[in-house]
C-alpha atoms as a PDB file:
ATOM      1  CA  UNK A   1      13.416 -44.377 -66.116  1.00  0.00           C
ATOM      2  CA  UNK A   2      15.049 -45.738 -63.014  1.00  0.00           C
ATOM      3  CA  UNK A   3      15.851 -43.399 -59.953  1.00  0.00           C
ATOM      4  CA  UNK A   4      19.298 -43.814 -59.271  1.00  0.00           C
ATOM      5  CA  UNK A   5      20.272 -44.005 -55.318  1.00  0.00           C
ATOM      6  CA  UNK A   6      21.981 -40.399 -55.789  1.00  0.00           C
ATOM      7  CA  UNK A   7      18.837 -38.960 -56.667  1.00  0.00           C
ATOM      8  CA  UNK A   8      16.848 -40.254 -54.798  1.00  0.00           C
ATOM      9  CA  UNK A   9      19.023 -38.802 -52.002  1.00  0.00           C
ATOM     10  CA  UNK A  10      19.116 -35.412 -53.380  1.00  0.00           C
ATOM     11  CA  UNK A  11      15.207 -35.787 -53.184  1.00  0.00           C
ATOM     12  CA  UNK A  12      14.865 -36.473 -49.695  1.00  0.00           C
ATOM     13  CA  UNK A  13      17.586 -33.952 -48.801  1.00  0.00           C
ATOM     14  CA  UNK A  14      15.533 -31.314 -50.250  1.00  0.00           C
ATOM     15  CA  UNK A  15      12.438 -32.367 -48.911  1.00  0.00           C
ATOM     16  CA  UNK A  16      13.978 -31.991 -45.601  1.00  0.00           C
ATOM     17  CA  UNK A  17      15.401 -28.771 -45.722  1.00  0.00           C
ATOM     18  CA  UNK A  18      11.700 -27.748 -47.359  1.00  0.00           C
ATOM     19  CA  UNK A  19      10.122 -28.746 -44.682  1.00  0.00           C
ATOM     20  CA  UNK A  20      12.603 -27.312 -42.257  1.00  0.00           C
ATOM     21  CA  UNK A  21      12.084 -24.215 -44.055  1.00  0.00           C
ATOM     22  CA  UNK A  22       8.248 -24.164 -43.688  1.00  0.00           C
ATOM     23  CA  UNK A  23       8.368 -25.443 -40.125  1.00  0.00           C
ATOM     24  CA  UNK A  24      10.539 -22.584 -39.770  1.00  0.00           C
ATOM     25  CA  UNK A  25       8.646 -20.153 -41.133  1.00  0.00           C
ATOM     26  CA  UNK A  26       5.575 -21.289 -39.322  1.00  0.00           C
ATOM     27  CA  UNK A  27       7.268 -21.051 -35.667  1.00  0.00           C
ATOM     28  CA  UNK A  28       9.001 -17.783 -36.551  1.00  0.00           C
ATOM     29  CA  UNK A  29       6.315 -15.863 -38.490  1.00  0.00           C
ATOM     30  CA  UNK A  30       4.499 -14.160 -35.732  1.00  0.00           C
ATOM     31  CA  UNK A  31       7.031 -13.214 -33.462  1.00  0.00           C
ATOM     32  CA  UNK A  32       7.954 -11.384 -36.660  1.00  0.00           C
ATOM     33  CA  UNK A  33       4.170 -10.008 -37.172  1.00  0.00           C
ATOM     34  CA  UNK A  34       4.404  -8.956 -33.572  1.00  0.00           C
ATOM     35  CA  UNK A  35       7.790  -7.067 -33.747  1.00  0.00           C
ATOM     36  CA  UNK A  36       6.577  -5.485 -36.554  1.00  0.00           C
ATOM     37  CA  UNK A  37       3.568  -4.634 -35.776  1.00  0.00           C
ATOM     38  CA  UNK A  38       4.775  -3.067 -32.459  1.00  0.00           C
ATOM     39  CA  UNK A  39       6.747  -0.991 -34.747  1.00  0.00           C
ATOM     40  CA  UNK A  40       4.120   0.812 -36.669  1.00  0.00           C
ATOM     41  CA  UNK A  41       1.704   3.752 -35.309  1.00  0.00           C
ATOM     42  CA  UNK A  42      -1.504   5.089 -36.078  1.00  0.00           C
ATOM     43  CA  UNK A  43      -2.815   3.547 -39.698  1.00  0.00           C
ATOM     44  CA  UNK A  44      -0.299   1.151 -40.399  1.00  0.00           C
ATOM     45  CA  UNK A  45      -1.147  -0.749 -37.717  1.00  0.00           C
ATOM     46  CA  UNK A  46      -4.211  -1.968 -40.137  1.00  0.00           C
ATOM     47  CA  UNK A  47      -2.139  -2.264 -43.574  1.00  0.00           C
ATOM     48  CA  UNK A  48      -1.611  -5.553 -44.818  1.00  0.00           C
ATOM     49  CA  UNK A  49       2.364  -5.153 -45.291  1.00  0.00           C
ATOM     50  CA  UNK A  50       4.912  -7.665 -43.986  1.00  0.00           C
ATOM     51  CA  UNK A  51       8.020  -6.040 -44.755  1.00  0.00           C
ATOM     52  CA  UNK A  52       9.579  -3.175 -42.556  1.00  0.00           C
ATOM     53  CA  UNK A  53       8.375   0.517 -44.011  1.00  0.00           C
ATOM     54  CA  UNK A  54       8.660   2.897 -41.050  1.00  0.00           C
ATOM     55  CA  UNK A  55       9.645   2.378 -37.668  1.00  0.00           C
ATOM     56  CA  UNK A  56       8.156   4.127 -34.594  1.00  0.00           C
ATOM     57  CA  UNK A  57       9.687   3.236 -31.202  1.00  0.00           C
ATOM     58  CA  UNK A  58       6.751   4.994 -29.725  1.00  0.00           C
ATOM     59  CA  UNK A  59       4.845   1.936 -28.755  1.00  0.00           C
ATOM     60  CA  UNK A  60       7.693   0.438 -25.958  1.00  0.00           C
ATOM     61  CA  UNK A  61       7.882   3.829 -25.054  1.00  0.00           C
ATOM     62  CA  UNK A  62       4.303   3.911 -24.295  1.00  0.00           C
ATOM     63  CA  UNK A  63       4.275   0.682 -22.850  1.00  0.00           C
ATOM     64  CA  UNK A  64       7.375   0.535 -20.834  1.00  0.00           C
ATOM     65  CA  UNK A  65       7.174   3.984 -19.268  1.00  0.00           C
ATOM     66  CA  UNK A  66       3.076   5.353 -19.309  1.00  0.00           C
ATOM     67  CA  UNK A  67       1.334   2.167 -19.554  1.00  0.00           C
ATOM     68  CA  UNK A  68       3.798   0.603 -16.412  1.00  0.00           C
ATOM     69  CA  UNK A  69       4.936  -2.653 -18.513  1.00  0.00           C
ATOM     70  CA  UNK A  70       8.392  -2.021 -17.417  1.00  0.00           C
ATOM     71  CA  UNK A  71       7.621  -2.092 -13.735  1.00  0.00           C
ATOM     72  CA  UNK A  72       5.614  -5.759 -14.151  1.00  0.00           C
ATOM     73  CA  UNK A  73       8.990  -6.947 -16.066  1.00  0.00           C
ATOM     74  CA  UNK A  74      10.950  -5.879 -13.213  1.00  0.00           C
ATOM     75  CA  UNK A  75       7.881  -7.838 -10.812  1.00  0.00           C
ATOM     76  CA  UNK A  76       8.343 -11.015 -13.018  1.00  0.00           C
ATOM     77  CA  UNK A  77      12.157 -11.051 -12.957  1.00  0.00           C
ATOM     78  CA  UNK A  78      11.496 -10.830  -9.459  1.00  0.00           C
ATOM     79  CA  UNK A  79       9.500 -13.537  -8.309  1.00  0.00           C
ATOM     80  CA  UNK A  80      10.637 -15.549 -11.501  1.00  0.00           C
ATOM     81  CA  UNK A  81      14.590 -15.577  -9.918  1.00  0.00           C
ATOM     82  CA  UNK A  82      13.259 -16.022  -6.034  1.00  0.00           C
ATOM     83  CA  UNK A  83      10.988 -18.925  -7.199  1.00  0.00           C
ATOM     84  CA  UNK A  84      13.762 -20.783  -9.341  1.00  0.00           C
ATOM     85  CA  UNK A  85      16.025 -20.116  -5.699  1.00  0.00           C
ATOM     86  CA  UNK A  86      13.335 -21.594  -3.777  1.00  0.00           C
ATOM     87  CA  UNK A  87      12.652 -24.470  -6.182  1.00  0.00           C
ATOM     88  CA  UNK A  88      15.916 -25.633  -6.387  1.00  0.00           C
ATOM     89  CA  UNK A  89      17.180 -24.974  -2.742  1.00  0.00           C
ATOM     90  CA  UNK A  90      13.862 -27.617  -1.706  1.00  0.00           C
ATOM     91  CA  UNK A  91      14.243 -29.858  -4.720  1.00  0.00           C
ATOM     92  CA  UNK A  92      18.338 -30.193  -4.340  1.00  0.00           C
ATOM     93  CA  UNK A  93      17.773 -31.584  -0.418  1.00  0.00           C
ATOM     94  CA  UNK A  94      14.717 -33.150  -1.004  1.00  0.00           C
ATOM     95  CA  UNK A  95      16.241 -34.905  -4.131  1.00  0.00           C
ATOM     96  CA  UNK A  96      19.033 -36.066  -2.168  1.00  0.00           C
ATOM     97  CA  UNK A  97      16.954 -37.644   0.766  1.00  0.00           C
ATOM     98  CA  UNK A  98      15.098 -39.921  -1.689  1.00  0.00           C
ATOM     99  CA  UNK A  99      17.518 -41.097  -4.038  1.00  0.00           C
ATOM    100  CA  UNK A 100      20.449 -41.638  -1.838  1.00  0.00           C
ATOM    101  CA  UNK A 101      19.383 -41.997   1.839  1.00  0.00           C
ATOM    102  CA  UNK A 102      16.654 -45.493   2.547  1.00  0.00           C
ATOM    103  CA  UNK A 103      13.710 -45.135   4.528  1.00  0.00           C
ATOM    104  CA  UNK A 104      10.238 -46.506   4.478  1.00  0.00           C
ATOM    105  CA  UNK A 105       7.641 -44.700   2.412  1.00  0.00           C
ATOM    106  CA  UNK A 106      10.226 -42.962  -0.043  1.00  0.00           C
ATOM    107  CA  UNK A 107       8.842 -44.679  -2.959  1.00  0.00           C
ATOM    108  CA  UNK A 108       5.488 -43.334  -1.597  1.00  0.00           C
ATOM    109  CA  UNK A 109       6.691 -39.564  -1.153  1.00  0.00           C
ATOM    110  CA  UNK A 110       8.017 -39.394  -5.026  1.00  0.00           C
ATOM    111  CA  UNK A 111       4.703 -40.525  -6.110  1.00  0.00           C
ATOM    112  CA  UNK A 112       2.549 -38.363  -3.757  1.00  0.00           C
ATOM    113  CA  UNK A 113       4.943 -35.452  -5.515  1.00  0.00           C
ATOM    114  CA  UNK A 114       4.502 -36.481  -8.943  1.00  0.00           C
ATOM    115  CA  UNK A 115       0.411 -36.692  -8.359  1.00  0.00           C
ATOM    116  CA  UNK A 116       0.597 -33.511  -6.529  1.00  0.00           C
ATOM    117  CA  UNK A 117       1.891 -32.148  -9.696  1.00  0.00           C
ATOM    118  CA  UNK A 118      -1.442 -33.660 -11.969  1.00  0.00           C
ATOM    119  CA  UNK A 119      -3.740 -31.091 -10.504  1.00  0.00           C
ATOM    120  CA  UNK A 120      -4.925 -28.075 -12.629  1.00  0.00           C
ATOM    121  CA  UNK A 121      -4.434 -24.562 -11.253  1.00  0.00           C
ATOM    122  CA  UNK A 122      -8.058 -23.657 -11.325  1.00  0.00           C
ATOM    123  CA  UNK A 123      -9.070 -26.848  -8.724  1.00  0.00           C
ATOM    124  CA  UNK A 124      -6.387 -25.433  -5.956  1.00  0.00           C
ATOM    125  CA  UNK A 125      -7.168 -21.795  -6.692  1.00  0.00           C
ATOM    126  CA  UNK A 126      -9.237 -20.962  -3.605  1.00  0.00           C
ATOM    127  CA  UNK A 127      -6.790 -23.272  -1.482  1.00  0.00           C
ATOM    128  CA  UNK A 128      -3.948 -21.686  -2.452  1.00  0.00           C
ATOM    129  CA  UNK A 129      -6.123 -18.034  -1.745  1.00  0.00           C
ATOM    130  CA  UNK A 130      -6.466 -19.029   1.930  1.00  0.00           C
ATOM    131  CA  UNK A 131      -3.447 -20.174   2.238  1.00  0.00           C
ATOM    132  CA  UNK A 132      -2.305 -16.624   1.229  1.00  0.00           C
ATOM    133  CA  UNK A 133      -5.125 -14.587   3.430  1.00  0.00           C
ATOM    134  CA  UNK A 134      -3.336 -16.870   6.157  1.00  0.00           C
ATOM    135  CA  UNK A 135       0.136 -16.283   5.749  1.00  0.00           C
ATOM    136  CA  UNK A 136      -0.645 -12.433   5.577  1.00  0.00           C
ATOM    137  CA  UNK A 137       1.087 -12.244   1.321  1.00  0.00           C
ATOM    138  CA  UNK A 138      -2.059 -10.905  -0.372  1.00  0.00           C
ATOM    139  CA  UNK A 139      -1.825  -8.406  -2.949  1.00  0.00           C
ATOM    140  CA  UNK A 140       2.390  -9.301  -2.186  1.00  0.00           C
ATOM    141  CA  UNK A 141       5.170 -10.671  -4.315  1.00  0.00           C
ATOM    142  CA  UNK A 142       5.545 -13.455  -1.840  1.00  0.00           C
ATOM    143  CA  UNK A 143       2.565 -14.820  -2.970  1.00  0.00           C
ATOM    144  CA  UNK A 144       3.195 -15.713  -6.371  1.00  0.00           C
ATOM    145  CA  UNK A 145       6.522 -16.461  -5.022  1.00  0.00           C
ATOM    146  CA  UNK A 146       4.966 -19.615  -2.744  1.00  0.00           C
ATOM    147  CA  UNK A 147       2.123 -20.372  -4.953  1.00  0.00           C
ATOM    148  CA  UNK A 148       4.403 -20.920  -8.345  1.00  0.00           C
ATOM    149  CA  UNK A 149       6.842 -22.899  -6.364  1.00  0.00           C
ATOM    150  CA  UNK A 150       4.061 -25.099  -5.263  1.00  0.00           C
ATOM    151  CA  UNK A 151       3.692 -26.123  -8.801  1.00  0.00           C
ATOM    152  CA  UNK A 152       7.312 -26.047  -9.815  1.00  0.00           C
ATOM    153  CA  UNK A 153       8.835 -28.478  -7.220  1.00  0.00           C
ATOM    154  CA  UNK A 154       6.665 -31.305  -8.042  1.00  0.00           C
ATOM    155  CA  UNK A 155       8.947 -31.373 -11.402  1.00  0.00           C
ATOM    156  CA  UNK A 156      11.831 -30.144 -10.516  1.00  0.00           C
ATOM    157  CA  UNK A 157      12.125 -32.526  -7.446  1.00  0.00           C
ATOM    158  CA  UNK A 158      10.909 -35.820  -9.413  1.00  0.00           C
ATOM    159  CA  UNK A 159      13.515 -34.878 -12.273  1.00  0.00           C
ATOM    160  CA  UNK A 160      17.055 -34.129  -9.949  1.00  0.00           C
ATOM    161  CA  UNK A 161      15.962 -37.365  -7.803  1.00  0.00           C
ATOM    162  CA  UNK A 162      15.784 -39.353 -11.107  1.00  0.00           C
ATOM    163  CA  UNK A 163      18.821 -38.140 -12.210  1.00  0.00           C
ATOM    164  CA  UNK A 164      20.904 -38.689  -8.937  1.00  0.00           C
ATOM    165  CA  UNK A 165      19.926 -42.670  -8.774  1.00  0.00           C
ATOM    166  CA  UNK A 166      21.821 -42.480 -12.067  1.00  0.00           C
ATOM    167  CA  UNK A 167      24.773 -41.141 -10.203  1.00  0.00           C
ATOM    168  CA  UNK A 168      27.619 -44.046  -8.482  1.00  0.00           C
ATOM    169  CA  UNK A 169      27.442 -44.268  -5.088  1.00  0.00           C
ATOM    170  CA  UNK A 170      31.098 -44.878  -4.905  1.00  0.00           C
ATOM    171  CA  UNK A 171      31.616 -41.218  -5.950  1.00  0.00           C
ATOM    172  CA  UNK A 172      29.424 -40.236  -2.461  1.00  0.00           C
ATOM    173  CA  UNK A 173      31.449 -43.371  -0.535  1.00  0.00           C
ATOM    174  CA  UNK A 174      34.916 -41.880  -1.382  1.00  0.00           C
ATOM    175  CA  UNK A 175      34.035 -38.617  -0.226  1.00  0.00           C
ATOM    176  CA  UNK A 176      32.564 -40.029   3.237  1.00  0.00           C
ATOM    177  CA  UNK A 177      36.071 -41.794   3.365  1.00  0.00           C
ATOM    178  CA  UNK A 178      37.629 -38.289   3.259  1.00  0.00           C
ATOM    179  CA  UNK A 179      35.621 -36.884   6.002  1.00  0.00           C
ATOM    180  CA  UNK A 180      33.120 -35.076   3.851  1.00  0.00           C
ATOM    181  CA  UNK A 181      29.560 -34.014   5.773  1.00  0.00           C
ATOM    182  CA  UNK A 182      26.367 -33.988   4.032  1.00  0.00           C
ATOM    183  CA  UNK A 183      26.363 -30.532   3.098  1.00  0.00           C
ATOM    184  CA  UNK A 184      29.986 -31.145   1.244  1.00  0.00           C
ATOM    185  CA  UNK A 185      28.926 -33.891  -0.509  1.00  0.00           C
ATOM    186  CA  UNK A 186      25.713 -31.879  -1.670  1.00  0.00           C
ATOM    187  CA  UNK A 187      28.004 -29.002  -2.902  1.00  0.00           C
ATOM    188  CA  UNK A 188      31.065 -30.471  -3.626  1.00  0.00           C
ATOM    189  CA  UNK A 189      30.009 -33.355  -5.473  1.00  0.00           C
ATOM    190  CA  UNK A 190      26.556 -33.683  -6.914  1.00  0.00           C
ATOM    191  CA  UNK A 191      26.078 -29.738  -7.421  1.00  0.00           C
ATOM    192  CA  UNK A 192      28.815 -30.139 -10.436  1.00  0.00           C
ATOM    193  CA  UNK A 193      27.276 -33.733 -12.011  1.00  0.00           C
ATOM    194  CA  UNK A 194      23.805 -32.173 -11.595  1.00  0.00           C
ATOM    195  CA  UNK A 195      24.087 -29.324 -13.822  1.00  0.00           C
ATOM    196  CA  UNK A 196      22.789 -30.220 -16.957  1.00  0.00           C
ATOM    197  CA  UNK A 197      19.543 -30.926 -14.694  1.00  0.00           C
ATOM    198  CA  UNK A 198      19.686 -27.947 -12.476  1.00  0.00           C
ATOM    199  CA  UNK A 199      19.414 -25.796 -15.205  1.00  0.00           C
ATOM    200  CA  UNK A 200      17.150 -27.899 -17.153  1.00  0.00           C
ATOM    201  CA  UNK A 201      14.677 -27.758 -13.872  1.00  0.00           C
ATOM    202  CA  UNK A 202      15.375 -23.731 -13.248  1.00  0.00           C
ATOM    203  CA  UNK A 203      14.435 -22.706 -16.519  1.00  0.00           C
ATOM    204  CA  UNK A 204      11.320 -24.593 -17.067  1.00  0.00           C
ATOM    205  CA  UNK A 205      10.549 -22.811 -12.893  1.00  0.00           C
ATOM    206  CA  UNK A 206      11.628 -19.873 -14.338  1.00  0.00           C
ATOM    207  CA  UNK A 207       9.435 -19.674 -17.715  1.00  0.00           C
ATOM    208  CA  UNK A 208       6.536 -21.047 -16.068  1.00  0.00           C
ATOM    209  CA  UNK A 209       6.336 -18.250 -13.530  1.00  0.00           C
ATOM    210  CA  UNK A 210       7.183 -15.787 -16.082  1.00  0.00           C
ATOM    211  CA  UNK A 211       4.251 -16.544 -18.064  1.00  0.00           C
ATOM    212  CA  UNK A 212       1.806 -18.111 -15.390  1.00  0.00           C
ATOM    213  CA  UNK A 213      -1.391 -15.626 -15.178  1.00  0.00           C
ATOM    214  CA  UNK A 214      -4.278 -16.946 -13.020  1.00  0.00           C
ATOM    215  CA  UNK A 215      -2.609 -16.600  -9.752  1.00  0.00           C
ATOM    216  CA  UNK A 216      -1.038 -13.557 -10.282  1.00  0.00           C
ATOM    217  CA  UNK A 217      -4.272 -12.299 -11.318  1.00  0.00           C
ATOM    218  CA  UNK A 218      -5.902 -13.259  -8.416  1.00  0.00           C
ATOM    219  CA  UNK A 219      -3.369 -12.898  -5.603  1.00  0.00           C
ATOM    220  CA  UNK A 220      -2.128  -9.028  -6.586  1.00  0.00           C
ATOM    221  CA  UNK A 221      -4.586  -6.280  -6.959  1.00  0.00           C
ATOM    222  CA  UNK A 222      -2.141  -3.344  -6.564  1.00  0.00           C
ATOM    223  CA  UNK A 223      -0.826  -2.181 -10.376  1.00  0.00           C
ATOM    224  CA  UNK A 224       2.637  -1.973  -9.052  1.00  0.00           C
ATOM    225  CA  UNK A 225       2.851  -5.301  -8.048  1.00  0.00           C
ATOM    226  CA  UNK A 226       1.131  -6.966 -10.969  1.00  0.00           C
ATOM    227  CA  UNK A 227       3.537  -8.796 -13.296  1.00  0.00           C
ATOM    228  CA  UNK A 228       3.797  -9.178 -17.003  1.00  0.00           C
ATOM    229  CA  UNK A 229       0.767 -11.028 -18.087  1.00  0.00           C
ATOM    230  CA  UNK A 230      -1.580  -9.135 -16.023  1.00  0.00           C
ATOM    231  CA  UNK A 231      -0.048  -6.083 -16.927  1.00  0.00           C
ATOM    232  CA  UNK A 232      -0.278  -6.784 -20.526  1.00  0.00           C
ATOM    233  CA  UNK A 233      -3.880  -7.765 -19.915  1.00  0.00           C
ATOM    234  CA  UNK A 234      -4.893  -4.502 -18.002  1.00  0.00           C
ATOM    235  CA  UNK A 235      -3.271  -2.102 -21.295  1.00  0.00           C
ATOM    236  CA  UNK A 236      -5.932   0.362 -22.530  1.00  0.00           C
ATOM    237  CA  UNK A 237      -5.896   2.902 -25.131  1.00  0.00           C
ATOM    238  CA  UNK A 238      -7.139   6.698 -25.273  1.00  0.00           C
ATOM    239  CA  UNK A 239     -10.670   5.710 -24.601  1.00  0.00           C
ATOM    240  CA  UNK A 240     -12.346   3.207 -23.754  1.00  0.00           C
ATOM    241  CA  UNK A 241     -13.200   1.786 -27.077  1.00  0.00           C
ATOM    242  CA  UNK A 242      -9.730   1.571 -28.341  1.00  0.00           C
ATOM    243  CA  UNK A 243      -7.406  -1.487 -28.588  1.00  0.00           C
ATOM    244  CA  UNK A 244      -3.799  -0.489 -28.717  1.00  0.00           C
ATOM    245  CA  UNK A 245      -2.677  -2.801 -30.586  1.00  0.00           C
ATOM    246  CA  UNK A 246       1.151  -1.715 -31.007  1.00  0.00           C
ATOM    247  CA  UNK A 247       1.689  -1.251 -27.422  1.00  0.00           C
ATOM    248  CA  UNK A 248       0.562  -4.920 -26.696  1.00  0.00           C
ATOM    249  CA  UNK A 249       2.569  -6.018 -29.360  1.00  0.00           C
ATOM    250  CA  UNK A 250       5.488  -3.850 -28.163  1.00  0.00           C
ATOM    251  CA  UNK A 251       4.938  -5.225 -24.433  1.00  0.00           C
ATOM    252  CA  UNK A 252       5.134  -9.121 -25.552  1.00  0.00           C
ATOM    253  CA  UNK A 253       7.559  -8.477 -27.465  1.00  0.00           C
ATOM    254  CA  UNK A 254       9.760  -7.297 -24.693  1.00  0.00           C
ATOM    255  CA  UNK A 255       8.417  -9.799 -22.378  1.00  0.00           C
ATOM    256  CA  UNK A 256       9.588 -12.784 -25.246  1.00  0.00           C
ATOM    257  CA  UNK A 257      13.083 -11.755 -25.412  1.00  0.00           C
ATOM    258  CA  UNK A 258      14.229 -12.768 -21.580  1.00  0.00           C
ATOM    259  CA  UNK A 259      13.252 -15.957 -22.178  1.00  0.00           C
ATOM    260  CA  UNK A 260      14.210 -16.584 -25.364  1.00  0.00           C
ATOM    261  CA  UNK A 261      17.686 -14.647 -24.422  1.00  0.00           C
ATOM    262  CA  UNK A 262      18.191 -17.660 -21.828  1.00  0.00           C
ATOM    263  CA  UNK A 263      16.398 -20.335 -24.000  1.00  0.00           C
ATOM    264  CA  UNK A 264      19.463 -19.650 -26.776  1.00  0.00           C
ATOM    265  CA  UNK A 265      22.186 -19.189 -23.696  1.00  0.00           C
ATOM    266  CA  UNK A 266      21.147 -22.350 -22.217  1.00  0.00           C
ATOM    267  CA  UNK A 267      20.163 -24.583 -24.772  1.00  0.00           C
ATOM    268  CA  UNK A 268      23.130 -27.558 -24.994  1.00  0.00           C
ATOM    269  CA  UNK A 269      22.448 -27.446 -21.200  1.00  0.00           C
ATOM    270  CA  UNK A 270      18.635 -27.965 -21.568  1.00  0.00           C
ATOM    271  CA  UNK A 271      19.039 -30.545 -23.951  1.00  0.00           C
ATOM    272  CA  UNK A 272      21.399 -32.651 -21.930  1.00  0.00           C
ATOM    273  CA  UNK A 273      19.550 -31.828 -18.797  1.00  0.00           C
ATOM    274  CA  UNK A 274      16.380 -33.308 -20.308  1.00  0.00           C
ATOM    275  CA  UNK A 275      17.949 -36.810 -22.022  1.00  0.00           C
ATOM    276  CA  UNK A 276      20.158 -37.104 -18.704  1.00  0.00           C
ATOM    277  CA  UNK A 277      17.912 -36.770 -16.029  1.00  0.00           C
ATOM    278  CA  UNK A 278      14.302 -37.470 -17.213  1.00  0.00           C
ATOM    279  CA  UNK A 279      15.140 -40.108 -19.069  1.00  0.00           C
ATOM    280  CA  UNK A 280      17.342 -42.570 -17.329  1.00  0.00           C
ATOM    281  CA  UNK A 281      16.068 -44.434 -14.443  1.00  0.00           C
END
């Protein structure tokens, strides 16, 4: 028996959504586990059950008060928001000076950035420490402040520059005509066309310093400067010998929802940000 065209299309349709399903399930599943794991106490923890029984907010309180999780959120948000600032500020005006204004060596700078931008954390770490010991920011904010921006701008410079070559220069012409300065033109006219990117750029600054744990391992010693990762890494239990389970769930899970709060806020923007400006030459 022939397959007619029809069904042949209702196959493939339902293959698709089948897969979407299961693809679904996959990327969803333990953010569920962890939610609901950080909802159970004592025994439960250990039951194999993966629908909600009985909830217990006792974990997040644990975690968020007692354990200090709460503080190292308000730490990340911290130097998370001052290094997207920093990024961006550098990136905008260093952006502009390489795609728009013509000098010797330009080409050379963009590709210096980009291969700055190819070396692992780990081969920089005791750079980066002296660096730190020298500009008096040890065991400081500041210091994961400098150090993640170090890593950020790379990106976020080689992305807005690609994207403003993409921009006409009789858009910047007309406004010279009018009398605008440099920093008007900056503002006035490529702020607004570079959004898409600008956000693209901040939010991939932002998560990465959210979630970056090496240097802010090494670089802060004091518990009420540590941010999120470290402080979920430093939890303990009663004793010594206990894991407490629930209250790390209960602290990643409150350390997931910023970003994906801001992933589902921004995401048109991210997506046109990244086919805009990374793409395009």
């Amino acid at each position: 028996m022939a397959i007619t065209p029809r069904a042949e299309k209702i196959a493939l349709r339902t293959a698709l959504y089948i897969g979407a399903a299961l693809t679904g399930v996959v990327c969803v599943f333990p953010f569920y586990n962890a939610v609901l794991t950080s909802l159970r106490t004592g025994q439960d923890l250990f039951l194999p059950r993966y629908l909600p029984t009985a909830f217990s907010l006792d974990n997040y309180v644990y975690a968020l008060g007692e354990a200090g999780i709460g503080r190292s959120l308000l730490n990340s948000v911290i130097v998370a928001v001052l290094t997207v600032g920093l990024c961006l500020v550098v990136s905008i005006t260093a952006s502009f000076a390489l795609a728009r204004i013509r000098f010797a060596g330009s080409k050379t700078i963009l590709f210096v950035v980009l291969c700055v931008s190819m070396f692992p954390q780990v081969a920089v770490l005791s750079g980066m420490f002296e660096l730190i010991r020298f500009l008096g920011l040890y065991d400081h904010l500041g210091a994961l402040v400098v150090s993640y921006a170090t890593f950020s701008l790379p990106f976020t410079i080689w992305v807005l520059t690609t994207f403003m070559r993409t921009i006409p220069t009789e858009i910047e012409e007309a406004a010279i005509v009018d009398g605008a300065s440099i920093a008007v033109i900056i503002r006035s006219v490529f702020l607004p066309i570079l959004g898409p990117s600008l956000v693209t750029t901040g939010l991939l600054a932002f998560i990465g310093a959210w979630n970056e744990f090496m240097f802010a391992l090494t670089f802060v010693i004091s518990p009420s400067n540590r941010t999120v990762p470290v402080g979920i890494a430093f939890l303990q239990g009663a004793s010594q010998y206990e894991l407490p389970w629930g209250s790390f769930m209960a602290a990643s899970v409150a350390a997931t929802i910023p970003i994906v709060v801001l992933v589902l806020i921004f995401q048109k923007r991210i997506v046109s940000g990244l086919t805009q400006g990374a793409v395009k030459e």
